[in-house]
PDB file of N, CA and C in Angstrom:
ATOM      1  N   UNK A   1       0.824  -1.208   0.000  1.00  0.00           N
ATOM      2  CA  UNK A   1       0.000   0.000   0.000  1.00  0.00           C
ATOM      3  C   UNK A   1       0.857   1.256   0.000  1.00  0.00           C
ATOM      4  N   UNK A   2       2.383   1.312   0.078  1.00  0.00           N
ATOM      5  CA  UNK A   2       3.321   2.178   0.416  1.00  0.00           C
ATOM      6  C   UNK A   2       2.781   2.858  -1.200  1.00  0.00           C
ATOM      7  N   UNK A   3       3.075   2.202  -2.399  1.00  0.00           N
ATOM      8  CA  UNK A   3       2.868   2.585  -3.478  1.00  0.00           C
ATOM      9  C   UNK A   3       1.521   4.036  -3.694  1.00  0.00           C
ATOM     10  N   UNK A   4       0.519   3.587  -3.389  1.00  0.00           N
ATOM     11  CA  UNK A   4      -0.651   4.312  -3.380  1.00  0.00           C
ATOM     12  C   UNK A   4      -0.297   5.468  -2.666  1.00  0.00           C
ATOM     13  N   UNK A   5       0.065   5.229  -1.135  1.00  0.00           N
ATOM     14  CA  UNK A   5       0.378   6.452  -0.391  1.00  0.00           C
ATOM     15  C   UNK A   5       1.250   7.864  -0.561  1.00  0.00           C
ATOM     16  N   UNK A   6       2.203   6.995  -1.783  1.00  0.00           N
ATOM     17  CA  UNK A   6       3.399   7.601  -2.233  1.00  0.00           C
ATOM     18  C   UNK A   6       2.302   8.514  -3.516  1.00  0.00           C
ATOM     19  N   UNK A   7       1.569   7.885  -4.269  1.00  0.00           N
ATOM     20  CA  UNK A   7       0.628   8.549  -5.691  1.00  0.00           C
ATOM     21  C   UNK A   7      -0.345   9.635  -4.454  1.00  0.00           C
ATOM     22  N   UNK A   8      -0.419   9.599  -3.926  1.00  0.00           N
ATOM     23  CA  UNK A   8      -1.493  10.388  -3.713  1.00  0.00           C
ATOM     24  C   UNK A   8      -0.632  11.616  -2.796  1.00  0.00           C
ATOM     25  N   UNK A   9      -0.045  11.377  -2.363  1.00  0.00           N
ATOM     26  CA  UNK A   9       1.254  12.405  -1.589  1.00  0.00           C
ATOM     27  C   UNK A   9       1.897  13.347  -2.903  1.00  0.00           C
ATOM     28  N   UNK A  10       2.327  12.468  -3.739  1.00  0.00           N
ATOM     29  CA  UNK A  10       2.935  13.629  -4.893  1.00  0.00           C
ATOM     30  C   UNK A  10       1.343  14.299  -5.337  1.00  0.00           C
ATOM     31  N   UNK A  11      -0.027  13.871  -5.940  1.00  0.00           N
ATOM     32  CA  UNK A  11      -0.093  14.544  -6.808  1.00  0.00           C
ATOM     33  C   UNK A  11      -1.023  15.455  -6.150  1.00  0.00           C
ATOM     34  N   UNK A  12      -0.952  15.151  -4.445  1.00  0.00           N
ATOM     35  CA  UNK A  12      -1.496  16.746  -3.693  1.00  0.00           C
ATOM     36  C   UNK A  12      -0.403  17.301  -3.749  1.00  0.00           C
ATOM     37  N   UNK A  13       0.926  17.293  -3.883  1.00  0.00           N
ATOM     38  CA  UNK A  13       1.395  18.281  -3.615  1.00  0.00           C
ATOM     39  C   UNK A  13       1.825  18.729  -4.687  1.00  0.00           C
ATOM     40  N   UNK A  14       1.517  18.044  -5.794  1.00  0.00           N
ATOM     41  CA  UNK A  14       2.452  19.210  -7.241  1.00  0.00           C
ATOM     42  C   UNK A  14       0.634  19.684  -7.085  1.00  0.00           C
ATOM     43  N   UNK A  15      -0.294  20.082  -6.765  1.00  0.00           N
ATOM     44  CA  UNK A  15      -1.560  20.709  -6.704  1.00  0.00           C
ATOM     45  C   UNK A  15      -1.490  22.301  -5.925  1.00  0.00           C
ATOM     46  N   UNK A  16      -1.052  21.722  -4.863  1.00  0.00           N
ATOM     47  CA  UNK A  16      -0.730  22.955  -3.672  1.00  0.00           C
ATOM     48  C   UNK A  16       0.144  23.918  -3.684  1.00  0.00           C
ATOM     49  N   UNK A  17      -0.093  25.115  -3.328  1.00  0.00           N
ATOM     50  CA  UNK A  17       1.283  25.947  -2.994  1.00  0.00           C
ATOM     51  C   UNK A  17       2.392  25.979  -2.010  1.00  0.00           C
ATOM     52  N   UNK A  18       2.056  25.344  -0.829  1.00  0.00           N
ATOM     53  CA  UNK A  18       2.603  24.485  -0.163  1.00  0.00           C
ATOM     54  C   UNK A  18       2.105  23.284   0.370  1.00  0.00           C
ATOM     55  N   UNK A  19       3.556  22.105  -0.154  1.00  0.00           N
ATOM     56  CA  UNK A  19       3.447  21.008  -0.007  1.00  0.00           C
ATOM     57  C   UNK A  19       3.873  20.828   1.186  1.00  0.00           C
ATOM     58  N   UNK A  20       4.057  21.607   2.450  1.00  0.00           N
ATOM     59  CA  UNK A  20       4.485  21.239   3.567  1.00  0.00           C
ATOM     60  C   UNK A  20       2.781  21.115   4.236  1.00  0.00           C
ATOM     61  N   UNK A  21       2.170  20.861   4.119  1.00  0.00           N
ATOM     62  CA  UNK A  21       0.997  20.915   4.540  1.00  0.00           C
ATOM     63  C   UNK A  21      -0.271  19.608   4.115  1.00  0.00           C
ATOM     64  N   UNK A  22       0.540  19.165   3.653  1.00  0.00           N
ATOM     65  CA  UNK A  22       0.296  17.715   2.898  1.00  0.00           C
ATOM     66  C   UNK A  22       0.972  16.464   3.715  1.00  0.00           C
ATOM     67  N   UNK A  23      -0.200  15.535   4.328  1.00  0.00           N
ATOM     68  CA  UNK A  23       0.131  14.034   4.985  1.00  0.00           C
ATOM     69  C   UNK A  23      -0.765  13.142   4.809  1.00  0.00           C
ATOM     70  N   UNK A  24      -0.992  11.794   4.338  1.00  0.00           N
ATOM     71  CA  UNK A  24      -1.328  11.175   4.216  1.00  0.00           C
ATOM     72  C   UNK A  24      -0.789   9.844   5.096  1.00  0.00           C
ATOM     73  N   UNK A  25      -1.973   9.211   5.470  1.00  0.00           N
ATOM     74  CA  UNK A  25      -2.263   7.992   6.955  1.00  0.00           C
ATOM     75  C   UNK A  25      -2.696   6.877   6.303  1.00  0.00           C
ATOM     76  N   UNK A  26      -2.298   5.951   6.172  1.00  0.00           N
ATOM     77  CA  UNK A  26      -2.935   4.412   6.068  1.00  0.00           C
ATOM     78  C   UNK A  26      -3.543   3.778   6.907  1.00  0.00           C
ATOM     79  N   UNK A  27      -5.120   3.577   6.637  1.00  0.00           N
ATOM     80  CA  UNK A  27      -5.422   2.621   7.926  1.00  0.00           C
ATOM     81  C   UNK A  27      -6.497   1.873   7.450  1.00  0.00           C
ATOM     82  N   UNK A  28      -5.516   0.319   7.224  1.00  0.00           N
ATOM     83  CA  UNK A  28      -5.976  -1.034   6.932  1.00  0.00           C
ATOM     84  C   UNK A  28      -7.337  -1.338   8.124  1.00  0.00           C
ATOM     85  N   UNK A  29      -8.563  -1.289   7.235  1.00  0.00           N
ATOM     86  CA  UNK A  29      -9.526  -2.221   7.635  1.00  0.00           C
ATOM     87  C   UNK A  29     -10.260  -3.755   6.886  1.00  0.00           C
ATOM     88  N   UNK A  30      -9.560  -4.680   7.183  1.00  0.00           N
ATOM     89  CA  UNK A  30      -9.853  -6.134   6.933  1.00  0.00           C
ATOM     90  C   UNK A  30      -9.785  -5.860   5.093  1.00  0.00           C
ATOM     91  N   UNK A  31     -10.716  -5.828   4.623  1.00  0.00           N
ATOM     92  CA  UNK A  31     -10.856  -6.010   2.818  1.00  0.00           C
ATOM     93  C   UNK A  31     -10.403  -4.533   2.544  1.00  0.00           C
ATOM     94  N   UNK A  32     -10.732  -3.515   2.708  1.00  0.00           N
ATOM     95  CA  UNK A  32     -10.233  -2.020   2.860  1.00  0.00           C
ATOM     96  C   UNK A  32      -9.260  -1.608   3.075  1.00  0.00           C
ATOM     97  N   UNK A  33      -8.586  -0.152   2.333  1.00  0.00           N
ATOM     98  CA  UNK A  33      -7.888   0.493   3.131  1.00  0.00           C
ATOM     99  C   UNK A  33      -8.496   2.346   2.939  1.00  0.00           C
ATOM    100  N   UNK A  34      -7.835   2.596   3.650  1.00  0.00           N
ATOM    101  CA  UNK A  34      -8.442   3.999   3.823  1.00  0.00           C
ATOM    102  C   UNK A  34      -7.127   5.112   4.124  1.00  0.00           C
ATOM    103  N   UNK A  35      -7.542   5.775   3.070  1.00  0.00           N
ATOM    104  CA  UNK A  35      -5.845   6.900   2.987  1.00  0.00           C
ATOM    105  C   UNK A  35      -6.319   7.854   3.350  1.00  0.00           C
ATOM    106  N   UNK A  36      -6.024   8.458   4.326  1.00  0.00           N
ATOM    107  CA  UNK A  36      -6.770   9.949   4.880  1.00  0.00           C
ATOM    108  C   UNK A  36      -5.587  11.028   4.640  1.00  0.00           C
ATOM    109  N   UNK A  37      -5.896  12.194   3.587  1.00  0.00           N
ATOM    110  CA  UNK A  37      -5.039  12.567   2.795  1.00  0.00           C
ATOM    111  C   UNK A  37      -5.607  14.029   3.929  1.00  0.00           C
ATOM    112  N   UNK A  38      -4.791  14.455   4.435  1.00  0.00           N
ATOM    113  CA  UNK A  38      -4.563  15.894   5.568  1.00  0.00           C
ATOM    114  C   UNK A  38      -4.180  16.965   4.893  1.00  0.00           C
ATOM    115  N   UNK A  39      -4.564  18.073   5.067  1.00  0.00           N
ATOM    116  CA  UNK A  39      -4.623  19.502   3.963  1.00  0.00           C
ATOM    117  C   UNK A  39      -4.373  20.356   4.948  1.00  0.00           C
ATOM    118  N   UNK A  40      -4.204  21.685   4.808  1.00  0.00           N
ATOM    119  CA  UNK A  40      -4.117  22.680   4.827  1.00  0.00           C
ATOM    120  C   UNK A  40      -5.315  23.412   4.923  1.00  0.00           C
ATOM    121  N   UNK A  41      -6.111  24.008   6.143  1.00  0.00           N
ATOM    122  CA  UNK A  41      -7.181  24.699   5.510  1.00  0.00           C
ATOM    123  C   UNK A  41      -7.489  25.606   4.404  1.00  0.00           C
ATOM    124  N   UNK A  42      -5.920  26.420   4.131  1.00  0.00           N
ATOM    125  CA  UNK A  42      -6.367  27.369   2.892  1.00  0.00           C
ATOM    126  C   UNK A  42      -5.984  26.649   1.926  1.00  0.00           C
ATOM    127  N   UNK A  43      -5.753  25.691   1.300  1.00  0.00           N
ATOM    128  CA  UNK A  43      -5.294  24.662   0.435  1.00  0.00           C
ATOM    129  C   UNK A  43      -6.784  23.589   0.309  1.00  0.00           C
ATOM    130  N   UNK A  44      -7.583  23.698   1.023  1.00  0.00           N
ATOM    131  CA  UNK A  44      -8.200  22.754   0.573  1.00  0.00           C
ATOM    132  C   UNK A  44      -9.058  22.547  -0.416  1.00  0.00           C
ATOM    133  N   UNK A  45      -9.412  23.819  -1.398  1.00  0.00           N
ATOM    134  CA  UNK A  45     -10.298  24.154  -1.915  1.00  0.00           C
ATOM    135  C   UNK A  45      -9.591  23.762  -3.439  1.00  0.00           C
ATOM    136  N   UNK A  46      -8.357  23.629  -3.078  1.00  0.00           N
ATOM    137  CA  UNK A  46      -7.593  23.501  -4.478  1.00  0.00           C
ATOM    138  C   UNK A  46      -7.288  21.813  -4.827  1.00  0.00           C
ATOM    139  N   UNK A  47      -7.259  21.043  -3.027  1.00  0.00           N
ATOM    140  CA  UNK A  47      -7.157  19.332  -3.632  1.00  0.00           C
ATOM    141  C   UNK A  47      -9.316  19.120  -4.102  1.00  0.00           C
ATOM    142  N   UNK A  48      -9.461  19.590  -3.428  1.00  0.00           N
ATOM    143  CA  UNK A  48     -11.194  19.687  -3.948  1.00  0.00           C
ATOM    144  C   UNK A  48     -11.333  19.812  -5.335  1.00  0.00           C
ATOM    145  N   UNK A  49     -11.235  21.224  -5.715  1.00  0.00           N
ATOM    146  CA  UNK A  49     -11.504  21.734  -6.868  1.00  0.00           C
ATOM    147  C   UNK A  49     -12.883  22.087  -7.137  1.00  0.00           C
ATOM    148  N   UNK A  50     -13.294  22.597  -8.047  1.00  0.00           N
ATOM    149  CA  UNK A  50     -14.634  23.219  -7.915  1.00  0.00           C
ATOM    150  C   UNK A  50     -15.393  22.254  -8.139  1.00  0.00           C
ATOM    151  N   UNK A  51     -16.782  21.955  -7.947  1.00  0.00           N
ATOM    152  CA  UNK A  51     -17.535  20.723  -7.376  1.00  0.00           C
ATOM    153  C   UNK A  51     -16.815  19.546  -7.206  1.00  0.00           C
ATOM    154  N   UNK A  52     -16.132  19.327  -7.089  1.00  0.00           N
ATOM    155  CA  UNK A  52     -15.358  18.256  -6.711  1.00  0.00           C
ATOM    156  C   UNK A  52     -14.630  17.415  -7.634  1.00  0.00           C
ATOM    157  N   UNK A  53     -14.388  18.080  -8.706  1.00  0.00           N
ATOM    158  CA  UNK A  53     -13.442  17.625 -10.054  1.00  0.00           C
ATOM    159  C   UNK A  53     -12.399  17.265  -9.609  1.00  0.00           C
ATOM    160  N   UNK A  54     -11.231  17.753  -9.296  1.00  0.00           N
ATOM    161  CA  UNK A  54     -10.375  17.201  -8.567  1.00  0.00           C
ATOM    162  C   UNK A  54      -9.693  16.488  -7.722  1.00  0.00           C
ATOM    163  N   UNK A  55     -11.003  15.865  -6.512  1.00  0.00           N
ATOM    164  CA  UNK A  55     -10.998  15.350  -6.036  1.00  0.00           C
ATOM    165  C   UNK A  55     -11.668  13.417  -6.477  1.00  0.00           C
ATOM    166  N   UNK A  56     -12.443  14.048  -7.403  1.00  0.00           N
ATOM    167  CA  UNK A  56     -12.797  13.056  -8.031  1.00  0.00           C
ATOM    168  C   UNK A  56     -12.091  12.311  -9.224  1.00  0.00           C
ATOM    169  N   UNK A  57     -11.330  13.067  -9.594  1.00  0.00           N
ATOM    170  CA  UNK A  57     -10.023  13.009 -10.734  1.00  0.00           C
ATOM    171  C   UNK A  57      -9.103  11.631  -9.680  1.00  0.00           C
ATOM    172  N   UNK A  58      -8.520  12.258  -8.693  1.00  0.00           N
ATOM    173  CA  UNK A  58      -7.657  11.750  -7.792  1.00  0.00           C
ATOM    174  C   UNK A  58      -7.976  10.608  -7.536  1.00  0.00           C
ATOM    175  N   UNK A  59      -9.426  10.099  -6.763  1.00  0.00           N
ATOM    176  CA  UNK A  59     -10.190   9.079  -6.939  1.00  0.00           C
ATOM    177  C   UNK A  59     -10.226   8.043  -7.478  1.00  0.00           C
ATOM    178  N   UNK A  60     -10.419   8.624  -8.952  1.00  0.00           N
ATOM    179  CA  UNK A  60     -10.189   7.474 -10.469  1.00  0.00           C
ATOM    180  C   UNK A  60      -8.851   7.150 -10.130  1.00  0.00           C
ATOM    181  N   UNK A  61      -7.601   7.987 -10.516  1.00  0.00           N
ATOM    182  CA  UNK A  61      -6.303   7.364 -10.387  1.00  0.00           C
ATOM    183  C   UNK A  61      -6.152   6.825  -9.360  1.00  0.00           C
ATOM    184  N   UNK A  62      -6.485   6.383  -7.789  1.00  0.00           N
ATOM    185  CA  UNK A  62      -6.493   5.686  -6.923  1.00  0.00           C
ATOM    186  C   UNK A  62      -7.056   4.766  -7.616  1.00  0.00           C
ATOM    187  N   UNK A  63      -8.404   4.556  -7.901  1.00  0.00           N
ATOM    188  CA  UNK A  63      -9.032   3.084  -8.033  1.00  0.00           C
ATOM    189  C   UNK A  63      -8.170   2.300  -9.205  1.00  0.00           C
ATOM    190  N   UNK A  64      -7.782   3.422 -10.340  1.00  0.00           N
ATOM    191  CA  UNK A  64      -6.992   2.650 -11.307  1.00  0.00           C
ATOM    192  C   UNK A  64      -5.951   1.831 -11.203  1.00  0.00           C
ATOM    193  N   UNK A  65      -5.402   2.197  -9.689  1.00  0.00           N
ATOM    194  CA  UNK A  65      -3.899   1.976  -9.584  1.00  0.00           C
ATOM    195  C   UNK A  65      -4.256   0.795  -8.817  1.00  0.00           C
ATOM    196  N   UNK A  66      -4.831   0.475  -7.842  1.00  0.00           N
ATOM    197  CA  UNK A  66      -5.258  -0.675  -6.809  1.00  0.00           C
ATOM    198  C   UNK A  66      -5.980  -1.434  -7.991  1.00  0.00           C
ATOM    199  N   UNK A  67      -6.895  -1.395  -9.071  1.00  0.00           N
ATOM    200  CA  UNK A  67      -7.658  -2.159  -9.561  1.00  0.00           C
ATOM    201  C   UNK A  67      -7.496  -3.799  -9.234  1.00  0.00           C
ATOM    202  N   UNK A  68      -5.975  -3.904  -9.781  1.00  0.00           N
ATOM    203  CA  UNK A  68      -5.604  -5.698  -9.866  1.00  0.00           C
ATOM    204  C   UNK A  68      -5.224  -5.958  -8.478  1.00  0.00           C
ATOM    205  N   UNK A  69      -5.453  -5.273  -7.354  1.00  0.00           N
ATOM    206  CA  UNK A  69      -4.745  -5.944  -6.061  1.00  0.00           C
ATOM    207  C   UNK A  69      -5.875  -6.503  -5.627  1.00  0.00           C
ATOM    208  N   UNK A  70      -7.387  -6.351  -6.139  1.00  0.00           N
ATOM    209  CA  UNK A  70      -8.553  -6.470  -5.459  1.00  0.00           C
ATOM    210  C   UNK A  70      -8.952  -5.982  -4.536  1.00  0.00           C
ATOM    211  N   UNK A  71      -8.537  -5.230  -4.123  1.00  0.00           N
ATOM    212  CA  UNK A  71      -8.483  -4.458  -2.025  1.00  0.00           C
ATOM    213  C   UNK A  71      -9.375  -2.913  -2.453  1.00  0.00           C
ATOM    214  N   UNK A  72     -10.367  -2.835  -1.971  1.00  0.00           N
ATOM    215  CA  UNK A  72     -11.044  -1.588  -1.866  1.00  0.00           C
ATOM    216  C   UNK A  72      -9.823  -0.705  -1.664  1.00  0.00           C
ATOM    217  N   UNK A  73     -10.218   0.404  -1.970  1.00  0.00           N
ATOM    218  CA  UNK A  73      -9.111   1.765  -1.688  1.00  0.00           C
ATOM    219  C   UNK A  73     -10.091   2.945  -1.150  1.00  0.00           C
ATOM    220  N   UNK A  74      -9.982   3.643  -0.399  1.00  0.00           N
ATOM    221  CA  UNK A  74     -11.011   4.641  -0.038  1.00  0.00           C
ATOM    222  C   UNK A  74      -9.926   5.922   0.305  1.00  0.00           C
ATOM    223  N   UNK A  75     -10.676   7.041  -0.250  1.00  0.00           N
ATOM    224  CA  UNK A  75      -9.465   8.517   0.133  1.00  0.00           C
ATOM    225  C   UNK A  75     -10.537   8.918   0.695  1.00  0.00           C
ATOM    226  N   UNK A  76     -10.086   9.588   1.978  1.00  0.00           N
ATOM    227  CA  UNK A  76     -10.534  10.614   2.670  1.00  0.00           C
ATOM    228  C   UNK A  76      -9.953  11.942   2.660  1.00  0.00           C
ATOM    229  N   UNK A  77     -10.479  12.997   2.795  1.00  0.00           N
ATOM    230  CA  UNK A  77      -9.493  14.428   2.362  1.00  0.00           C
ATOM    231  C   UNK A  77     -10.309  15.304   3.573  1.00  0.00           C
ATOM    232  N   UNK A  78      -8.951  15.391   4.469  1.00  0.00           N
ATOM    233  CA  UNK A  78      -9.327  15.866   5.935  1.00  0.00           C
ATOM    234  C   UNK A  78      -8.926  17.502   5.839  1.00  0.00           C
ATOM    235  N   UNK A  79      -9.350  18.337   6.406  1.00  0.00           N
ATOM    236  CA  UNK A  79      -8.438  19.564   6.534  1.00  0.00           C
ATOM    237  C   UNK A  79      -8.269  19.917   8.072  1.00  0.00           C
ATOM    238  N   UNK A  80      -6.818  20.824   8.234  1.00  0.00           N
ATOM    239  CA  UNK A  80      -6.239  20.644   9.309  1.00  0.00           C
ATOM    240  C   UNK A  80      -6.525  21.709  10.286  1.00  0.00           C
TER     241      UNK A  80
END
């Protein structure tokens, strides 16, 4: 799962103006995992994007990337 954590860490932060404000958490539940991707409050509007394009963009490339492992993938996008 290091892989995923690592895709979703770069492509919030080539998004943001600062990437120091960017963390992402793994936490394995049984068939699941769940990446809780941590923001910046004034940054958050930009991993969002306007109705949620961006965030939903991010999404797809998560599910694309897990597809063949079989393991649900779930992003959460917390702000700090």
């Amino acid at each position: 799962m290091c892989l995923e954590k690592e895709l979703i860490e770069y492509i919030a932060k080539s998004i943001v103006d600062d990437p120091s404000t960017i963390s992402v958490q793994v936490v394995d539940e049984g068939a699941s995992t769940i990446l809780e991707l941590t923001v910046g409050s004034d940054e958050i509007g930009k991993v969002i994007g306007k109705g949620g394009r961006i965030a939903r963009a991010i999404r797809t490339v998560l599910h694309a990337s897990t597809a063949s492992s079989g393991k649900r993938t779930i992003l959460e996008i917390l702000d700090r």
